[in-house]
C-alpha atoms as a PDB file:
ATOM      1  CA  UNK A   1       0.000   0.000   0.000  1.00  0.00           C
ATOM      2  CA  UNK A   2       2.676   2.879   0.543  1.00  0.00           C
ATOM      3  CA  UNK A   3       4.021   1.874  -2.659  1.00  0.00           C
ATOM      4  CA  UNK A   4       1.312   2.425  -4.438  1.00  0.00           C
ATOM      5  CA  UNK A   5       0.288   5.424  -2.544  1.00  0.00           C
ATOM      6  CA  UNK A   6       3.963   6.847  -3.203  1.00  0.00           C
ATOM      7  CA  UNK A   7       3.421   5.739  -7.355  1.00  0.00           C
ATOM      8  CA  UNK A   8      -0.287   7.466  -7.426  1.00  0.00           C
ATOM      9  CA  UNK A   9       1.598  10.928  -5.303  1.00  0.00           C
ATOM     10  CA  UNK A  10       4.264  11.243  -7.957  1.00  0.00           C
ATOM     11  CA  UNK A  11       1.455  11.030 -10.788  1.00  0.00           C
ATOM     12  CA  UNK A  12      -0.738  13.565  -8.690  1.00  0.00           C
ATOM     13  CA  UNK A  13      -1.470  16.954 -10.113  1.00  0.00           C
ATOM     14  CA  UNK A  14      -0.394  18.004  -6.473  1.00  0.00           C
ATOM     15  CA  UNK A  15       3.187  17.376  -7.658  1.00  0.00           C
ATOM     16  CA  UNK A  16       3.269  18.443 -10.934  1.00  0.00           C
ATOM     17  CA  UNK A  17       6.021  16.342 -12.186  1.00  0.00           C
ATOM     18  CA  UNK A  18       6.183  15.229 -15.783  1.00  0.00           C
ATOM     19  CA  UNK A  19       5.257  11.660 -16.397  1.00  0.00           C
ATOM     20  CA  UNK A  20       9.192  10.522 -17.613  1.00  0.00           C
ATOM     21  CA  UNK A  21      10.159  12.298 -14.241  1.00  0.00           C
ATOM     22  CA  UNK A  22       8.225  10.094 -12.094  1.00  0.00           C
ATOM     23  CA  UNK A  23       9.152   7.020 -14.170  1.00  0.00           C
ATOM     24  CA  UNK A  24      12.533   7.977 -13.307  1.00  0.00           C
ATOM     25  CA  UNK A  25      11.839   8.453  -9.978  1.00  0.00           C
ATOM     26  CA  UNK A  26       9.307   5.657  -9.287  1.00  0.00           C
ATOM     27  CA  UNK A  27      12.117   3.338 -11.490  1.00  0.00           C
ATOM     28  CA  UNK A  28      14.892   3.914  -8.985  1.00  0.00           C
ATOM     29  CA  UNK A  29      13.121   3.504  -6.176  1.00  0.00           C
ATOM     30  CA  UNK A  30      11.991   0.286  -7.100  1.00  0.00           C
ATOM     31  CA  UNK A  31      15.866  -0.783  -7.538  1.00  0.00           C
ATOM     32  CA  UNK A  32      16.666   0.488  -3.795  1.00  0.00           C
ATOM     33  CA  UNK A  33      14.470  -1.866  -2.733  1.00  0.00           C
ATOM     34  CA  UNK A  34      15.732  -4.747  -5.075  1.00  0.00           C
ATOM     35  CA  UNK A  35      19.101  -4.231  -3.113  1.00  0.00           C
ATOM     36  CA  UNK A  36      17.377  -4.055   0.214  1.00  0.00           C
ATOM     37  CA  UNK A  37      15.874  -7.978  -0.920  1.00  0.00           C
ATOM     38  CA  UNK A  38      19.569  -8.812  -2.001  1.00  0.00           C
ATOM     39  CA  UNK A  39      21.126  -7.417   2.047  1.00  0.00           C
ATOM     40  CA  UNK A  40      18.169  -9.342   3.337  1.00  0.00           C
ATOM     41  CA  UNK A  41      16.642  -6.572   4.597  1.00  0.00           C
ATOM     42  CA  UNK A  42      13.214  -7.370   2.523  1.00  0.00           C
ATOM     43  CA  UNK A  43      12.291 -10.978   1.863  1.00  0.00           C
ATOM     44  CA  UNK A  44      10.566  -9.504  -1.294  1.00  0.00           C
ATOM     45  CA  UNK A  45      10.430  -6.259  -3.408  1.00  0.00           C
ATOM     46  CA  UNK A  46       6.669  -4.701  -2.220  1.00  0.00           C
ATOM     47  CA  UNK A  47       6.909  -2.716  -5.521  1.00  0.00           C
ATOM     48  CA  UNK A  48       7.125  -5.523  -7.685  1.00  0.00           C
ATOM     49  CA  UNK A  49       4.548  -7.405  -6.161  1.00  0.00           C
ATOM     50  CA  UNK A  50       2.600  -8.837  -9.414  1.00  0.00           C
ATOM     51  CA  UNK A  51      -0.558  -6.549 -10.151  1.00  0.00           C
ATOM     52  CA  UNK A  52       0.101  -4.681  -7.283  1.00  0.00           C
ATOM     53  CA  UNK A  53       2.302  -1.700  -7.987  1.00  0.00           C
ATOM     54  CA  UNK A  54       3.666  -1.724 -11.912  1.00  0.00           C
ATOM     55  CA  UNK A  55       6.575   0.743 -13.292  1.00  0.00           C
ATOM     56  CA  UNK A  56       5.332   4.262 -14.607  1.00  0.00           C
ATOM     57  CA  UNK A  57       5.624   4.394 -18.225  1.00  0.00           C
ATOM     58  CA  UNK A  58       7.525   7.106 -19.575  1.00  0.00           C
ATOM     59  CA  UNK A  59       4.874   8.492 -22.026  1.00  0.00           C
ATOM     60  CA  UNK A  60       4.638   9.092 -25.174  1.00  0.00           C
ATOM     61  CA  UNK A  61       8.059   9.861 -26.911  1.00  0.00           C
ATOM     62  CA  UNK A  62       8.227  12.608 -29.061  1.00  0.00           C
ATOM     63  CA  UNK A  63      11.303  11.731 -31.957  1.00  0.00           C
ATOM     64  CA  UNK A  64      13.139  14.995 -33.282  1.00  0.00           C
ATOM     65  CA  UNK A  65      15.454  14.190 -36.449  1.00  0.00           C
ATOM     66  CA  UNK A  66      17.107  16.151 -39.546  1.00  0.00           C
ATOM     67  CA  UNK A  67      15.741  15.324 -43.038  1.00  0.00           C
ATOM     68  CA  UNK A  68      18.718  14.842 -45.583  1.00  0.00           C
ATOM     69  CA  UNK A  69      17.693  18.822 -46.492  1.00  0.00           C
ATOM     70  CA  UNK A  70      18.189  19.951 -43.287  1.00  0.00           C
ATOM     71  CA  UNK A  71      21.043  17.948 -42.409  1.00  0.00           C
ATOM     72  CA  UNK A  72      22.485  19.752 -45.727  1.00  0.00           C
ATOM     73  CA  UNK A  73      21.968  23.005 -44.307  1.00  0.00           C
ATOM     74  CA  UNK A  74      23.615  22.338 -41.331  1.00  0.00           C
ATOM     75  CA  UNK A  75      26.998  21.233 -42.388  1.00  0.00           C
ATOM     76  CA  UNK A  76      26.809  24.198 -44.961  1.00  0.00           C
ATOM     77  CA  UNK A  77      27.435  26.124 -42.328  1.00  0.00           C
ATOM     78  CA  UNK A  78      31.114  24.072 -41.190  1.00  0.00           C
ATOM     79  CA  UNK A  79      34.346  26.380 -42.131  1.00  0.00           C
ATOM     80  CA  UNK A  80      36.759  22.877 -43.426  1.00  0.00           C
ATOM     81  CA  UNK A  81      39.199  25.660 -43.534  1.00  0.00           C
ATOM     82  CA  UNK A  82      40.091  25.176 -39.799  1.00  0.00           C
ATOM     83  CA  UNK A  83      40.493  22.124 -37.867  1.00  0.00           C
ATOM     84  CA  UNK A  84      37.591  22.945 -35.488  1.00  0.00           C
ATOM     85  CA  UNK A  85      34.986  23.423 -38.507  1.00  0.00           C
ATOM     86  CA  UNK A  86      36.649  20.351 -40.426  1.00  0.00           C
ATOM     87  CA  UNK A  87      36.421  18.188 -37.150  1.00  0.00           C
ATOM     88  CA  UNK A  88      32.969  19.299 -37.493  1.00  0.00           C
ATOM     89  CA  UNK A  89      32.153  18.466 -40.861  1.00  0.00           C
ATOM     90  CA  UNK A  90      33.577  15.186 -40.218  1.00  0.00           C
ATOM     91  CA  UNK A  91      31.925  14.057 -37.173  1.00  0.00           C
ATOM     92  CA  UNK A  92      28.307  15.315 -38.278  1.00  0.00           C
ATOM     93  CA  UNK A  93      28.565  13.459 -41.336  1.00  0.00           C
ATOM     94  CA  UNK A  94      30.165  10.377 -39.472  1.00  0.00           C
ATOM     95  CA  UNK A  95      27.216  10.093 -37.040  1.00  0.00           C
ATOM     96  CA  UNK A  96      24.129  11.133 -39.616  1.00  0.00           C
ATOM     97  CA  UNK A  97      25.380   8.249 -41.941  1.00  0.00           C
ATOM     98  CA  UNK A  98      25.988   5.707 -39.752  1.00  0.00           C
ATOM     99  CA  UNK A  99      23.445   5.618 -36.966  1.00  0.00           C
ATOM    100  CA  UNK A 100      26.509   5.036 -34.503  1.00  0.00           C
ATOM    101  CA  UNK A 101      25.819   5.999 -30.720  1.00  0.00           C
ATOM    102  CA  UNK A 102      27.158   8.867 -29.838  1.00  0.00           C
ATOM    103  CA  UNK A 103      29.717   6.712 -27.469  1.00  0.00           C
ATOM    104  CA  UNK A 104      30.278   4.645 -30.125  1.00  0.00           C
ATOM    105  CA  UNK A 105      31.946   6.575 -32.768  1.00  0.00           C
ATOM    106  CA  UNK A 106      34.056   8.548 -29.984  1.00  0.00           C
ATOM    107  CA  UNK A 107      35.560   5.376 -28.780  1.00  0.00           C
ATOM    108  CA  UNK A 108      36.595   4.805 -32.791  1.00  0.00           C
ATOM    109  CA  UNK A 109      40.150   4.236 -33.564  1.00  0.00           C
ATOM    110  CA  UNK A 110      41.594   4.322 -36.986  1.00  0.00           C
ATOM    111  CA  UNK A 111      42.268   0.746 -36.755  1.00  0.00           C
ATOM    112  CA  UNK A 112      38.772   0.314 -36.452  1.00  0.00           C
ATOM    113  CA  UNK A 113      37.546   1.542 -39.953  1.00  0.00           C
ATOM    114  CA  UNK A 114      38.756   0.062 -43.065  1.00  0.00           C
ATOM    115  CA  UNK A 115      39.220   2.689 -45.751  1.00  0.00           C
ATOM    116  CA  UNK A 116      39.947   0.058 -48.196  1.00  0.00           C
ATOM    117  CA  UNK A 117      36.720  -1.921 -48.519  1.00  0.00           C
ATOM    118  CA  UNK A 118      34.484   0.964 -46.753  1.00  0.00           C
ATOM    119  CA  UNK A 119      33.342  -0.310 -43.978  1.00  0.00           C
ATOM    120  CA  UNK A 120      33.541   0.449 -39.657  1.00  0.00           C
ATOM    121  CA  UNK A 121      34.050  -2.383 -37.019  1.00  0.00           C
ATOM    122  CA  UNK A 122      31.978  -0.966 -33.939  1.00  0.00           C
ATOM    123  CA  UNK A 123      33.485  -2.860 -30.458  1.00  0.00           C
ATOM    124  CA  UNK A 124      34.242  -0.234 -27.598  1.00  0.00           C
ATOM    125  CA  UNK A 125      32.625   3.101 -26.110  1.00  0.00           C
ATOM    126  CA  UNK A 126      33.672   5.562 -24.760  1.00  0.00           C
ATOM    127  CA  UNK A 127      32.892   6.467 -20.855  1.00  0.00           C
ATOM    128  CA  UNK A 128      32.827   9.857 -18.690  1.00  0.00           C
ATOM    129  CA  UNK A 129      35.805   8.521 -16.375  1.00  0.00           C
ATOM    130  CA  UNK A 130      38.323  10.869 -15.528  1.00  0.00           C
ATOM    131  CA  UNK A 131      41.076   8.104 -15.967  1.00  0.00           C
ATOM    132  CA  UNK A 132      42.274   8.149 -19.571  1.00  0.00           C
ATOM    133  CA  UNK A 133      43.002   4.018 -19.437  1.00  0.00           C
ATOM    134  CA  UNK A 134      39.641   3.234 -18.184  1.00  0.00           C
ATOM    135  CA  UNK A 135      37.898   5.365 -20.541  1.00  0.00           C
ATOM    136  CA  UNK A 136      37.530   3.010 -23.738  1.00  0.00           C
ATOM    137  CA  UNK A 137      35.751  -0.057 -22.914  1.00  0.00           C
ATOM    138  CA  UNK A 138      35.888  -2.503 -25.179  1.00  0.00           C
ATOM    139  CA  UNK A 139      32.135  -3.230 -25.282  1.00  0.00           C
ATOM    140  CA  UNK A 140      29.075  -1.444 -26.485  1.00  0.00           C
ATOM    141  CA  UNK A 141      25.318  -1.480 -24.945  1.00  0.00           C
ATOM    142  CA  UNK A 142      24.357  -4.069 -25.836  1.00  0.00           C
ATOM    143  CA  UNK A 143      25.737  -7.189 -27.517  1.00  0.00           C
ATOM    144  CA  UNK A 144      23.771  -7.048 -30.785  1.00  0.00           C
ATOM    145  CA  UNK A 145      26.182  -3.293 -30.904  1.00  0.00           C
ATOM    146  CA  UNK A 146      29.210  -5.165 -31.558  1.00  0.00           C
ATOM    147  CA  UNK A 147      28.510  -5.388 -35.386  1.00  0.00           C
ATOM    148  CA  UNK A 148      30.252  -3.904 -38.742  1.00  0.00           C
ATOM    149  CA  UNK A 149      28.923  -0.721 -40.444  1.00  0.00           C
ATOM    150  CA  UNK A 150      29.155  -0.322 -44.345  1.00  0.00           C
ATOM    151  CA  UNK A 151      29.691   2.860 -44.895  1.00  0.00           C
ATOM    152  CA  UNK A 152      29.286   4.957 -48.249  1.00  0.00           C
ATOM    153  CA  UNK A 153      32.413   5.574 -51.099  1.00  0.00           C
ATOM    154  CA  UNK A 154      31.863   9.891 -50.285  1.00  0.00           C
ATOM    155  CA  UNK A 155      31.949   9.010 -46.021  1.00  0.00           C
ATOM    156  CA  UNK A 156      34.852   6.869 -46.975  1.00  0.00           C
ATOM    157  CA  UNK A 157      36.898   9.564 -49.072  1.00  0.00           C
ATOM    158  CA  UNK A 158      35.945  12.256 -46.244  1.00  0.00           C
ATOM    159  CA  UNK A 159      37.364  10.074 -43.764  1.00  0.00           C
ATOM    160  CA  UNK A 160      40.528   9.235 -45.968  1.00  0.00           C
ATOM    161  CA  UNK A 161      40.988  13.356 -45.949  1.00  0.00           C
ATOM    162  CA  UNK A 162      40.479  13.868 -42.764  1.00  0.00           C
ATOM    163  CA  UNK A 163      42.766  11.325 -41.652  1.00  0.00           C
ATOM    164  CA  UNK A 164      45.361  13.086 -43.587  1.00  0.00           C
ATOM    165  CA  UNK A 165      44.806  16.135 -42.109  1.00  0.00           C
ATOM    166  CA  UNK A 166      45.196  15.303 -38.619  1.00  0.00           C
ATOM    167  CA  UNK A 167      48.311  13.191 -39.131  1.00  0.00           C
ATOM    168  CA  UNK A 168      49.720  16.382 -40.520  1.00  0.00           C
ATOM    169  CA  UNK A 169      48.793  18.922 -37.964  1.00  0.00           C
ATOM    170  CA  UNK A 170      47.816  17.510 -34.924  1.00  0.00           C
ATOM    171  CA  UNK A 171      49.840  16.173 -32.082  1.00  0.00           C
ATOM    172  CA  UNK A 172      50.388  12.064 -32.173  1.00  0.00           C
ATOM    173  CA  UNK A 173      51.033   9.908 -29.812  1.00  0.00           C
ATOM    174  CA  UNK A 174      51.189   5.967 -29.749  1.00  0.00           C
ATOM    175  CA  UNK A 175      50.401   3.918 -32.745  1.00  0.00           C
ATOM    176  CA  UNK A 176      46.491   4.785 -32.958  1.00  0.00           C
ATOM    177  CA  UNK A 177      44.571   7.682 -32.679  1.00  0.00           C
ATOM    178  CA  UNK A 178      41.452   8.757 -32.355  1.00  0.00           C
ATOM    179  CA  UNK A 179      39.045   9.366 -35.239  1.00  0.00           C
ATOM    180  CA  UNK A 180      36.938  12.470 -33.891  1.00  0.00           C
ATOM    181  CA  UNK A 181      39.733  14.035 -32.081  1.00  0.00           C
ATOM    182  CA  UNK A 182      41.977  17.569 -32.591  1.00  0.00           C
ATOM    183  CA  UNK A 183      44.231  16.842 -29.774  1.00  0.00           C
ATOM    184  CA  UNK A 184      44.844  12.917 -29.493  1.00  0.00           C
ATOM    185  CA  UNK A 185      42.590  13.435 -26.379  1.00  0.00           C
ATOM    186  CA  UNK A 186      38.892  11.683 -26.881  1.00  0.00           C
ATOM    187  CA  UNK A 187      35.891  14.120 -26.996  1.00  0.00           C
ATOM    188  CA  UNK A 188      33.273  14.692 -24.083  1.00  0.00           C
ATOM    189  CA  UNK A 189      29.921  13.638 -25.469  1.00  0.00           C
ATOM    190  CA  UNK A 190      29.068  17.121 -24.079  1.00  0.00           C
ATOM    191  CA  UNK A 191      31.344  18.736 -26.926  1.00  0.00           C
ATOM    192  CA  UNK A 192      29.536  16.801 -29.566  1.00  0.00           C
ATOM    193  CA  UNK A 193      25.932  18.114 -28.932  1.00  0.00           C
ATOM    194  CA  UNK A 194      27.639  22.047 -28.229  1.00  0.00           C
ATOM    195  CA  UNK A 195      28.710  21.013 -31.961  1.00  0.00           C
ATOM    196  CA  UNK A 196      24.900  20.172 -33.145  1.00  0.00           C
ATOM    197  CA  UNK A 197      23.400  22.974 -31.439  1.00  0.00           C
ATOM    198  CA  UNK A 198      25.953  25.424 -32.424  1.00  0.00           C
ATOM    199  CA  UNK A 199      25.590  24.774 -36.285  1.00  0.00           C
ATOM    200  CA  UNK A 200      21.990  24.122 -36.109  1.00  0.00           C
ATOM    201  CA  UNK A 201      21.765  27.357 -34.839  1.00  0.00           C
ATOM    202  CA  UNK A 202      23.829  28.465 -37.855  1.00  0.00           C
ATOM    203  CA  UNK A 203      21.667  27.193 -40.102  1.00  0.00           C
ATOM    204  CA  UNK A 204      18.326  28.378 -38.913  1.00  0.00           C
ATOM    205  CA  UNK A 205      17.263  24.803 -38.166  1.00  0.00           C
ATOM    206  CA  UNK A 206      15.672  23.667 -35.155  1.00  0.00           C
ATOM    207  CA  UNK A 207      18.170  22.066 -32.568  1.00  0.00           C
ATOM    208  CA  UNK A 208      18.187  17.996 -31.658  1.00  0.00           C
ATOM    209  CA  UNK A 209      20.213  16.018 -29.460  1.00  0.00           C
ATOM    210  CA  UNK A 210      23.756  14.449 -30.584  1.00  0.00           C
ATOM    211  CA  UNK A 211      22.133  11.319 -29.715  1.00  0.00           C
ATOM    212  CA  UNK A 212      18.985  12.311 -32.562  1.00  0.00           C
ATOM    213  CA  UNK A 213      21.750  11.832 -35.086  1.00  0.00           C
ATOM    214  CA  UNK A 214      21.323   8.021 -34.863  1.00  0.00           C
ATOM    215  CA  UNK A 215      17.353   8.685 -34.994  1.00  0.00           C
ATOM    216  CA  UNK A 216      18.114  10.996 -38.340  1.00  0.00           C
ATOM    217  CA  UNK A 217      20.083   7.866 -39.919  1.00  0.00           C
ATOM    218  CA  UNK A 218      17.139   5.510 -39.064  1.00  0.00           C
ATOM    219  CA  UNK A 219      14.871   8.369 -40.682  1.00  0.00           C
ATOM    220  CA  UNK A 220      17.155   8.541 -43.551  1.00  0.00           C
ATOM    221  CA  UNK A 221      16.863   4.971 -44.315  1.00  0.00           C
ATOM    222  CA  UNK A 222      13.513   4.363 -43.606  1.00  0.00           C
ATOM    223  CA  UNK A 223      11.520   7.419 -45.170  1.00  0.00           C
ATOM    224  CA  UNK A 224      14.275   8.065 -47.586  1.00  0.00           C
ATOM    225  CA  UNK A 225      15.196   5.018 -49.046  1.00  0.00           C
ATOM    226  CA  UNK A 226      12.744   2.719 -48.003  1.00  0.00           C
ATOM    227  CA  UNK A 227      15.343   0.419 -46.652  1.00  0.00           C
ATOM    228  CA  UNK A 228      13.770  -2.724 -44.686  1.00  0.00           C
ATOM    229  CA  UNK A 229      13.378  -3.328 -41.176  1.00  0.00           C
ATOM    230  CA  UNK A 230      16.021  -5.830 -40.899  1.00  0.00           C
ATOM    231  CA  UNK A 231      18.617  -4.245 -42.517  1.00  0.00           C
ATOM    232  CA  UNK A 232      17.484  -1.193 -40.251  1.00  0.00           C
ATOM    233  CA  UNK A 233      17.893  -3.293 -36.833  1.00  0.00           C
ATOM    234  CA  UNK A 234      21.434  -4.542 -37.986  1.00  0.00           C
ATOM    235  CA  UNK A 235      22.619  -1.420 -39.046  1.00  0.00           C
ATOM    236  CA  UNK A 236      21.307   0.152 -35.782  1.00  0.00           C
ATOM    237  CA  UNK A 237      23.174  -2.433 -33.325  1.00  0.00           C
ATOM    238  CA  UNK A 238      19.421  -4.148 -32.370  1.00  0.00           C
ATOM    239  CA  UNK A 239      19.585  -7.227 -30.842  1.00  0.00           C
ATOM    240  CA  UNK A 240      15.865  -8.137 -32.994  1.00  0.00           C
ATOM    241  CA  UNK A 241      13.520  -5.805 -35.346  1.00  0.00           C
ATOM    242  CA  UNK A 242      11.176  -5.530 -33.054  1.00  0.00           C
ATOM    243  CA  UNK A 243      13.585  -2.891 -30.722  1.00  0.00           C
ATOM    244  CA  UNK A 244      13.707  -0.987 -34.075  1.00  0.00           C
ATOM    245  CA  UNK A 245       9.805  -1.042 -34.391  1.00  0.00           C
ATOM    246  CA  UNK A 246       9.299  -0.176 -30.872  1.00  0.00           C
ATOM    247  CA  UNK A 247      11.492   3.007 -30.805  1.00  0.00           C
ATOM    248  CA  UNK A 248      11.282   4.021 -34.689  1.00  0.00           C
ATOM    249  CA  UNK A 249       7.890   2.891 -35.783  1.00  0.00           C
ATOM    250  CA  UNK A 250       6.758   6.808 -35.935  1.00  0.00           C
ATOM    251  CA  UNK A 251       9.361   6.989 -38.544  1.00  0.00           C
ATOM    252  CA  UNK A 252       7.806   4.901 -40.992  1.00  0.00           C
ATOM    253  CA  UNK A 253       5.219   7.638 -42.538  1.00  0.00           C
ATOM    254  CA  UNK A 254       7.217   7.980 -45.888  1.00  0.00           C
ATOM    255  CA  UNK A 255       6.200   4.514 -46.297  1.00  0.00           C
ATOM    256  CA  UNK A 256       2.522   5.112 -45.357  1.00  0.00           C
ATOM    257  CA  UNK A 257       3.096   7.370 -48.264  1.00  0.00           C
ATOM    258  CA  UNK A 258       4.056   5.030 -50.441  1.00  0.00           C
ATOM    259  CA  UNK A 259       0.991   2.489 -50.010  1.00  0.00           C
ATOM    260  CA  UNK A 260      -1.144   5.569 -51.011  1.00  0.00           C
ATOM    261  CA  UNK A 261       0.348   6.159 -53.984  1.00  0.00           C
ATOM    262  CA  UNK A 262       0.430   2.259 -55.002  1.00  0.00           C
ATOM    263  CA  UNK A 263      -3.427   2.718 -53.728  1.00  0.00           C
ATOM    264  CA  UNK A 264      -3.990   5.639 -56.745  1.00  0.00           C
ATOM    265  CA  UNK A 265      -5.846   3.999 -59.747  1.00  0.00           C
ATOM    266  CA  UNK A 266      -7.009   0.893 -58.406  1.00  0.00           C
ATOM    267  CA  UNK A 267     -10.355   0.485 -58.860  1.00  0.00           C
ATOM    268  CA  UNK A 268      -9.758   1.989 -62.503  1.00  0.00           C
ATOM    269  CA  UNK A 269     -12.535   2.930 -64.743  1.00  0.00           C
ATOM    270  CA  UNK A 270     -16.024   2.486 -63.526  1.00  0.00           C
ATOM    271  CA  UNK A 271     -19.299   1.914 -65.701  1.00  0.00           C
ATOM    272  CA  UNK A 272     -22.446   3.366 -63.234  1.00  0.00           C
ATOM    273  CA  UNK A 273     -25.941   2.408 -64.306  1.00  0.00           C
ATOM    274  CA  UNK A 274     -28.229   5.195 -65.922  1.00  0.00           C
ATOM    275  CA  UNK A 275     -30.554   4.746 -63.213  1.00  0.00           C
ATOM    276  CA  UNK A 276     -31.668   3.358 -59.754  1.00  0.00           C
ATOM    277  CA  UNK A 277     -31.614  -0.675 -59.333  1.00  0.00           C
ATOM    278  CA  UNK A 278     -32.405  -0.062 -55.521  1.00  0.00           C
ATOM    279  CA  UNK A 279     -35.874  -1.393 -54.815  1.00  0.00           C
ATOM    280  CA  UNK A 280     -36.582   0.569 -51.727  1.00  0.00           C
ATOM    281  CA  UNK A 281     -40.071   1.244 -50.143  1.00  0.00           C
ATOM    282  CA  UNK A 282     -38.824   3.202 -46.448  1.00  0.00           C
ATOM    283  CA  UNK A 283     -40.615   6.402 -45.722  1.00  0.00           C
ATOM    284  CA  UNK A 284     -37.436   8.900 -46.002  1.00  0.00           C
ATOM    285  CA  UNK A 285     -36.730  10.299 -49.734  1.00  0.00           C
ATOM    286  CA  UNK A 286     -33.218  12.160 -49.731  1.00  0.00           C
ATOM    287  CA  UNK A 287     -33.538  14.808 -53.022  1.00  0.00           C
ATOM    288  CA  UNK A 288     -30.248  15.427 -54.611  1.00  0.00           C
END
């Protein structure tokens, strides 16, 4: 009962709090007391009692995204001329055709992309530790994220350039280097969304997350290209399709699109008799 009366209070209009906030909330809460069952200070979790007290669902998710056209505007706006706008150019590019997580492509080594037959070997991430030996792990997420990327011949010539470029005039240390670095030192995550916000600015378009990047590839393939689900998943490190259906499935309207226009012309010509053949003897008469 006070679990339930604490779940209901955090929904309450008395609080206020949006309904992701009190997932959060309700969500952690629920794990304290997992812990309290595992130092056998609970024999059971009162919060996960079945039908008793479920988790708070986060709500409905809005998705934000750039189309190709506004992605286009956006990078119009990076100076290559510098190493700041070229480390720009590259990384925007790198995560809006590739769907990597944000982690993902600033744990990348150059070992880990092969310029030679296009294509990016995705096995570490990168974490917010302080320690620079304990910051790239080699795993991702999930398991299914361990999985090769095939990227396109113009991402693959932009990479060989930029490559260049740093090699030339930035400081190296060790053998291997970061991709999405100017200083041998790996990026903050933080940097990479002041990056998206300050060229979307730039552009006039509206701003999105560095982690909406990924969303804009799965929009890009999906609305775009009509690419299938599978493919989708696997490019998207998803352990099934169904993970890509639960979190993209708003994203498939350019192929609702599609079925309409297949729909156009079906029923074809029609031949309509030259008068009534309805026998009908009710007591309302409708006068067109």
């Amino acid at each position: 009962m006070d679990c339930l009366q604490f779940r209901n209070w955090l929904l309450s209009d008395e609080k206020g709090y949006s309904q992701s906030y009190a997932s959060l909330v309700y969500g952690l809460f629920r794990e304290v007391l997992d812990s309290a069952v595992e130092l056998d200070y609970l024999t059971q979790n009162p919060s996960r009692i079945k039908k008793a007290t479920g988790a708070i669902s986060k709500g409905h998710h809005i998705i934000h995204y750039w189309t190709l056209e506004e992605f286009k505007k956006v990078i119009s706006k990076c100076y290559i001329g510098d190493i700041e706008g070229a480390l720009a150019y590259v990384m925007l590019n790198l995560y809006y055709f590739t769907g990597m997580r944000v982690s993902e492509a600033l744990a990348l080594w150059w070992s880990d992309i092969n310029l030679a037959d296009g294509y990016i070997k995705v096995s570490h991430t990168l974490t917010n530790t302080k320690d620079p030996d304990k910051k790239r792990k080699n795993y991702t997420k999930t398991a299914a994220g361990m999985r090769t990327i095939d990227i396109p011949t113009d991402l693959v010539d932009l990479l060989k350039w930029w490559k260049k470029l740093q090699y030339d005039n930035l400081p190296q240390q060790g053998d291997d280097h970061y991709v999405l670095s100017a200083t041998d030192e790996p990026l903050h995550r933080s940097t990479v969304n002041n990056i998206v916000n300050r060229y979307a600015d730039l552009a006039g378009v509206h701003r999105i997350q560095a982690k909406e990047l990924r969303t804009s590839h799965a929009c890009l393939l999906i609305n775009k290209y009509n690419v299938d689900i599978l493919a989708v998943s696997q490019r998207l490190g998803h352990a099934k399709p169904t993970t890509t259906l639960k979190y993209y499935s708003q994203l498939w309207r350019g192929r609702n699109r599609t079925v309409a226009d297949q729909l156009n012309g079906a029923i074809g010509k029609i031949e309509h008799p030259d008068h009534s053949l309805v026998d009908f003897n009710g007591n309302q008469f409708v006068a067109l």
